[in-house]
Protein backbone atom coordinates (compact mmCIF):
# COMPACT_ATOMS: atom_id res chain seq x y z
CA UNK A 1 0.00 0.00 0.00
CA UNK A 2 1.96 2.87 -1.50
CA UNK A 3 1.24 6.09 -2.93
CA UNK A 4 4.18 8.34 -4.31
CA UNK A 5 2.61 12.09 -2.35
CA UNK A 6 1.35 12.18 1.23
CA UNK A 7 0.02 14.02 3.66
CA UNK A 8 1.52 12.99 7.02
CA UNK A 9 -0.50 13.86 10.43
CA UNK A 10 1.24 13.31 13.84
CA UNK A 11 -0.17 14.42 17.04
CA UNK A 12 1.34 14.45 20.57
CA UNK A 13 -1.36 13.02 23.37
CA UNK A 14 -1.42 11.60 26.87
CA UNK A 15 -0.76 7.72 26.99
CA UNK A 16 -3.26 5.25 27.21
CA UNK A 17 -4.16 3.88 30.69
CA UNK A 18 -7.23 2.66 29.39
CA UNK A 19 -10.69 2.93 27.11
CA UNK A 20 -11.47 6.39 28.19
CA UNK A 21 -12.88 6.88 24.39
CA UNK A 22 -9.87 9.05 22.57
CA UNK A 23 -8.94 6.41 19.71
CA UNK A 24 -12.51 5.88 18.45
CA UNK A 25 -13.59 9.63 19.02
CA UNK A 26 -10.02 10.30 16.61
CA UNK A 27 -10.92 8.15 14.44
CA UNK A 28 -14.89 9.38 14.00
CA UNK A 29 -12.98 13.13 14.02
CA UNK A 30 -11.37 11.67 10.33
CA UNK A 31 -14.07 10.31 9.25
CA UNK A 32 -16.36 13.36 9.44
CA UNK A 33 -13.33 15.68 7.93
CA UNK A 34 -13.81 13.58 4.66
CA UNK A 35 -17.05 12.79 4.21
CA UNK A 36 -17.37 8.89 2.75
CA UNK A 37 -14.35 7.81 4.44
CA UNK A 38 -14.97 4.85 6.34
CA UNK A 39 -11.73 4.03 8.39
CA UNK A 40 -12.55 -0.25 9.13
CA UNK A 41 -10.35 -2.51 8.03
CA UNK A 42 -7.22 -3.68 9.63
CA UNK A 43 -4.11 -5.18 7.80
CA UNK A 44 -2.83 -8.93 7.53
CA UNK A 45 0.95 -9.36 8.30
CA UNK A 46 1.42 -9.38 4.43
CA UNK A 47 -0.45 -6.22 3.86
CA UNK A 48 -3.96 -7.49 2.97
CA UNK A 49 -6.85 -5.18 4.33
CA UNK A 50 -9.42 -7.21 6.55
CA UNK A 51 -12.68 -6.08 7.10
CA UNK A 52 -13.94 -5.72 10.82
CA UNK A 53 -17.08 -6.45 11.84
CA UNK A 54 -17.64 -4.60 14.61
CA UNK A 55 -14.95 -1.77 14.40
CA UNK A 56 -15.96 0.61 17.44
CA UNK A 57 -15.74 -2.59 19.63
CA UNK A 58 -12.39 -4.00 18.38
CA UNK A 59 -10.85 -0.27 18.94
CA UNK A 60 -12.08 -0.11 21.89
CA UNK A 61 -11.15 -3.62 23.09
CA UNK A 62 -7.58 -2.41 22.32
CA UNK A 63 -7.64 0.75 23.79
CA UNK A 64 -8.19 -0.84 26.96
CA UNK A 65 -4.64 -2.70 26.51
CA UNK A 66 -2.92 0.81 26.18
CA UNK A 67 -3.15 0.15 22.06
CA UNK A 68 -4.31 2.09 19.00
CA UNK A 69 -3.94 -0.66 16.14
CA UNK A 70 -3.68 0.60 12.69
CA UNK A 71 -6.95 1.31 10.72
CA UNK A 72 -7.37 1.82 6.79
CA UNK A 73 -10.04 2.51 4.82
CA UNK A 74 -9.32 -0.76 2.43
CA UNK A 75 -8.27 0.72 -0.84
CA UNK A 76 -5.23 -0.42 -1.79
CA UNK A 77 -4.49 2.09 -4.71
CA UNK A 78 -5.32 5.11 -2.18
CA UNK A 79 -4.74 4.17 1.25
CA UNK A 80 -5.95 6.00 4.68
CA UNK A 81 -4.75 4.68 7.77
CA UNK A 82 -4.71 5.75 11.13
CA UNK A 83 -2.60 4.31 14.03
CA UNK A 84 -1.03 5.35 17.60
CA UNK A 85 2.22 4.83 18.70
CA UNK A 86 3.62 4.15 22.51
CA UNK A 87 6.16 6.58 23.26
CA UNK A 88 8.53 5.30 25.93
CA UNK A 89 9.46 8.12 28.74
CA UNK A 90 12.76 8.84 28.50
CA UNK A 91 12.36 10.37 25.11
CA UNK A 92 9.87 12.76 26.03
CA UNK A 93 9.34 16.13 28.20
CA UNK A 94 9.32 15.14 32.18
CA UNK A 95 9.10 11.20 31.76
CA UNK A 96 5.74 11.39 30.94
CA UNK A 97 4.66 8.39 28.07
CA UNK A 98 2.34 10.04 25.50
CA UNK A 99 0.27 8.15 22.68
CA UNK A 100 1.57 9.60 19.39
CA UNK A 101 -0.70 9.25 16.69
CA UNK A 102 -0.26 8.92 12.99
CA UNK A 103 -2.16 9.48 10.18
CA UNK A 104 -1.12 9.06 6.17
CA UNK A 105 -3.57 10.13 3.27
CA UNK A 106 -2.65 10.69 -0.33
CA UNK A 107 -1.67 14.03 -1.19
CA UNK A 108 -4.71 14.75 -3.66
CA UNK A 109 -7.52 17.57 -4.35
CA UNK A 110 -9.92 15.98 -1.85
CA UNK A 111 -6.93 16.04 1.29
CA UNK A 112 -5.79 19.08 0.53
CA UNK A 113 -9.56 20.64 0.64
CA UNK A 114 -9.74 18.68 4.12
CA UNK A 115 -6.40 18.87 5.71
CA UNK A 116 -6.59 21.23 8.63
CA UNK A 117 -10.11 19.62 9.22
CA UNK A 118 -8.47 16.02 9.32
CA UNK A 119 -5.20 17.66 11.73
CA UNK A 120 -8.08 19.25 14.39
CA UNK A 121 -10.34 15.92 14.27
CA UNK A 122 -7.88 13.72 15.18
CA UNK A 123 -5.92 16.03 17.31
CA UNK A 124 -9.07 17.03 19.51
CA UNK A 125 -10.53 13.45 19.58
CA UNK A 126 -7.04 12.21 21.09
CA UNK A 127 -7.32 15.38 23.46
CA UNK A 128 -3.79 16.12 22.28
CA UNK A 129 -0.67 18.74 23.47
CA UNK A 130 -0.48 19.34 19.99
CA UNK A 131 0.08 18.02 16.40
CA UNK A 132 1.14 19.04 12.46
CA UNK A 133 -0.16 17.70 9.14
CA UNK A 134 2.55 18.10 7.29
CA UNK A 135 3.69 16.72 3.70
CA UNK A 136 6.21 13.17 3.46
CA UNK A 137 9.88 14.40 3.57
CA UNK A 138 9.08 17.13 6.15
CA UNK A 139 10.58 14.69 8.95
CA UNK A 140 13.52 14.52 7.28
CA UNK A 141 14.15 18.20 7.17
CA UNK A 142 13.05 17.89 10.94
CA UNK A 143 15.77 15.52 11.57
CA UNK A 144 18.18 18.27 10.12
CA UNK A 145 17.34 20.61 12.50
CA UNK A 146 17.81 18.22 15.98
CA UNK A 147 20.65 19.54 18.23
CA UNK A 148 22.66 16.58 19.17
CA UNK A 149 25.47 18.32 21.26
CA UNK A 150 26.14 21.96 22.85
CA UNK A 151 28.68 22.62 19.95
CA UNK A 152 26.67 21.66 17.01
CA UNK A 153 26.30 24.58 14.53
CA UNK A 154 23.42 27.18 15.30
CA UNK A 155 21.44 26.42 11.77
CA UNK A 156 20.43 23.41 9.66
CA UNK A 157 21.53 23.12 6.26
CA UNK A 158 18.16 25.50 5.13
CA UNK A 159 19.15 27.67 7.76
CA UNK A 160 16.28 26.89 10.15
CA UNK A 161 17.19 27.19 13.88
CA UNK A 162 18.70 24.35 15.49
CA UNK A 163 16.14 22.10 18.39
CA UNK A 164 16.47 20.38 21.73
CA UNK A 165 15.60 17.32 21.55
CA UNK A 166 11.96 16.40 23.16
CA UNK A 167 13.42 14.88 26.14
CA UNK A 168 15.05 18.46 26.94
CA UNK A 169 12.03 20.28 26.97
CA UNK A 170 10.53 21.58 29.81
CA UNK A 171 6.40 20.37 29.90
CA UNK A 172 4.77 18.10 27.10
CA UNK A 173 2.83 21.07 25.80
CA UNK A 174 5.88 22.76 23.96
CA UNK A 175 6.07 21.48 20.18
CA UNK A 176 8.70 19.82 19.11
CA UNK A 177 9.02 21.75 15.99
CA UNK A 178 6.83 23.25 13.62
CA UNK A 179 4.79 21.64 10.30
CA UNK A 180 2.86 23.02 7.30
CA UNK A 181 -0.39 22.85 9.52
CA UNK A 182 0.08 23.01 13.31
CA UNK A 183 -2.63 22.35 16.18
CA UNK A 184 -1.68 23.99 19.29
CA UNK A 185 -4.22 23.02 22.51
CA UNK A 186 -5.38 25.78 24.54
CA UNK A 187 -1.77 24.91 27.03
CA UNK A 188 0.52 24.63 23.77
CA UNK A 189 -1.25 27.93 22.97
CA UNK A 190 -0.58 29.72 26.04
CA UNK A 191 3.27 28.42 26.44
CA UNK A 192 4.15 29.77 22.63
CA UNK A 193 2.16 33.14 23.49
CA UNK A 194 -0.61 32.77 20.62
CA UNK A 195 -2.52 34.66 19.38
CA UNK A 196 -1.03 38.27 19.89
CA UNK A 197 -2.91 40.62 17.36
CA UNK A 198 -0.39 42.43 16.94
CA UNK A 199 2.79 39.65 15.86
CA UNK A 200 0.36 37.32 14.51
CA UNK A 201 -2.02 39.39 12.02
CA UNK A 202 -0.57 37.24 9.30
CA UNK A 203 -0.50 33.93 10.99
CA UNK A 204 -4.48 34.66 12.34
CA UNK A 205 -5.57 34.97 8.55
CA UNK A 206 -4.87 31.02 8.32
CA UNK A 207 -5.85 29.99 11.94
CA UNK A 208 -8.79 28.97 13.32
CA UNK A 209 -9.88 28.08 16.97
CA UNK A 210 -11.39 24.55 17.73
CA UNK A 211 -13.96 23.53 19.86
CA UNK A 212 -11.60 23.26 22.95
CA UNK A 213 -10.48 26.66 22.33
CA UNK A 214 -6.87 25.50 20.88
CA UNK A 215 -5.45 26.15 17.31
CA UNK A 216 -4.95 24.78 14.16
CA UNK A 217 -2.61 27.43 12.23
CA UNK A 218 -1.51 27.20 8.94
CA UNK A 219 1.67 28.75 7.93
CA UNK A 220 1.49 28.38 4.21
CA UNK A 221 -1.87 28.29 1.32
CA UNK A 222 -0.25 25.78 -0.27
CA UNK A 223 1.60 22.33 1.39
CA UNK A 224 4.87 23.74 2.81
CA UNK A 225 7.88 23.05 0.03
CA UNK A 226 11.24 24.26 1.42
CA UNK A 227 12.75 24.22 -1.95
CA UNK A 228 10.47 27.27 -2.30
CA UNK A 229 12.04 30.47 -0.67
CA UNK A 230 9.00 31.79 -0.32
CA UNK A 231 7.78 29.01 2.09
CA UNK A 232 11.18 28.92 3.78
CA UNK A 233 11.06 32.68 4.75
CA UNK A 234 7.47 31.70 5.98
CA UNK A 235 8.53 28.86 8.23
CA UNK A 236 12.25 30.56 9.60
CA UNK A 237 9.66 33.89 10.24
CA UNK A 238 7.13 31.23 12.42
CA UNK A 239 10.60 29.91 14.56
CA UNK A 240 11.40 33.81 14.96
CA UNK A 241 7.74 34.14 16.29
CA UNK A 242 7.92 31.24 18.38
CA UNK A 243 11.21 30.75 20.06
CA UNK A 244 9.58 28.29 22.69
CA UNK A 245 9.56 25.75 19.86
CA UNK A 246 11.98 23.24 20.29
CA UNK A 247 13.48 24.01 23.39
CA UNK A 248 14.89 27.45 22.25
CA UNK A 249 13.57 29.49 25.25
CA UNK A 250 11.71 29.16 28.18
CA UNK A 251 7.95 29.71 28.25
C-alpha cells in the first residue's frame, strides 16, 4: 500500500491507561473531515486489508490494553490509515509516556480541501498537546534541525534554527518543531504566546480556533515546500515568532 505524495499527520497526546474513548472519538474526528471515508479494516501481516465487523468494539477492546492498532479505509491504490504509537518516557518532556498518533492520506484535491479539518479531528478526539499535518519528507528536514550536542552549529543546512531534543524540553505542551499545519491546545497555545494581534495578524488569517479553544494554524496556502524560498522565509519567520519551539527558550 503505496502512494508516491502524502500528507503525514502526527499528534502528541497523553498515553493510554485505558478505554477512556480518545482512539474511536479520533478516528470518528477523520471520518467526518472527509465525508465517505470509512476508516474499518485492519491489515494482515502481508499487507492485505481485513474487514472488521464490529470496528468501534475492536478499537475499543484495544484501547483498553494501552493500544491504538492501525486502521485503513481498504483501498489499496489510495490508502488512509490511522494508528497510535507508545512513546517510551525517556524520550519525552518530564518522563511522561504520551500516545503519538499517525495518520497518512494521499496528497490529492480531496486532502488538501480537508487537511486542517483532518489535523483538528484527530488532534481534539485524542485530546492532544499538539500536532502538524505536514507533507512526506518534512521529517527529514526535521531531523536536520535536531541539536545533538552543545557545539553543534546554530542552523540546519536551510538555515532553520537548530532544536532540543523532546526529552530536553521543559512540559509536554511545547512542540517539538513546527509543520505546514500546526494544532496547538489551549496549554501549547498559552506556552508559545498565541494569538497576539499584533505579531500574529498574518499567521491569524490562516488559523482557526477549535472547539476546545486550541489552534490549528496554517503557515502556508499551499503544502509547505522548502525548496520554495518563499515558504522557507514563511517557516524561519514562524521559529522567529515562536522561540519556545523546540526548546529554544523558556515559556
Amino acid at each position: 500500500m503505496t502512494v508516491k505524495s502524502r500528507l503525514l499527520v502526527s499528534v502528541y497526546a497523553p498515553a493510554l491507561t485505558g478505554d477512556d474513548g480518545r482512539t474511536l472519538a479520533a478516528v470518528r474526528g477523520m471520518e467526518r473531515a472527509l465525508p465517505g471515508l470509512r476508516l474499518e479494516w485492519e491489515l494482515s501481516k502481508d499487507g492485505q486489508p481485513i474487514p472488521l465487523q464490529q470496528r468501534d468494539a475492536w478499537l475499543s477492546e484495544a484501547a483498553t490494553r494501552g493500544k491504538f492498532p492501525l486502521l485503513c479505509n481498504g483501498d489499496e491504490l489510495n490508502p488512509v490509515t490511522i494508528s497510535g504509537l507508545k512513546r517510551p518516557a525517556s524520550l519525552l518532556p518530564e518522563g511522561q509516556r504520551q500516545l503519538q498518533v499517525h495518520v497518512k492520506l494521499p496528497l490529492d484535491v480531496t486532502t488538501l480541501a480537508a487537511a486542517t479539518a483532518v489535523l483538528e479531528g484527530v488532534a481534539e478526539g485524542a485530546r492532544s498537546f499538539w500536532g502538524h499535518a505536514s507533507p512526506s519528507g518534512h521529517g527529514s528536514e526535521v531531523a536536520q534541525q535536531m541539536r545533538d550536542s552543545g557545539h553543534g552549529p546554530e542552523r540546519s543546512p536551510r538555515g532553520l534554527p537548530m532544536l532540543l531534543p523532546p526529552e530536553e524540553l521543559r512540559s509536554p505542551e511545547i512542540p517539538h518543531y513546527l509543520g505546514w499545519i500546526n494544532y496547538w491546545s489551549v496549554a501549547a497555545a498559552r506556552a508559545l504566546g498565541f494569538p497576539d494581534p499584533a505579531r500574529d495578524a498574518d499567521l491569524l488569517t490562516r488559523a482557526r480556533r477549535t472547539a476546545s479553544g486550541g489552534w490549528v494554524v496554517q503557515l502556508t496556502d499551499t503544502p509547505l515546500d522548502l525548496d520554495n524560498i518563499a515558504h522557507l522565509d514563511v517557516l524561519r519567520r514562524a521559529y522567529e515568532r515562536f522561540p519556545v519551539v523546540g526548546g529554544r527558550a523558556a515559556p
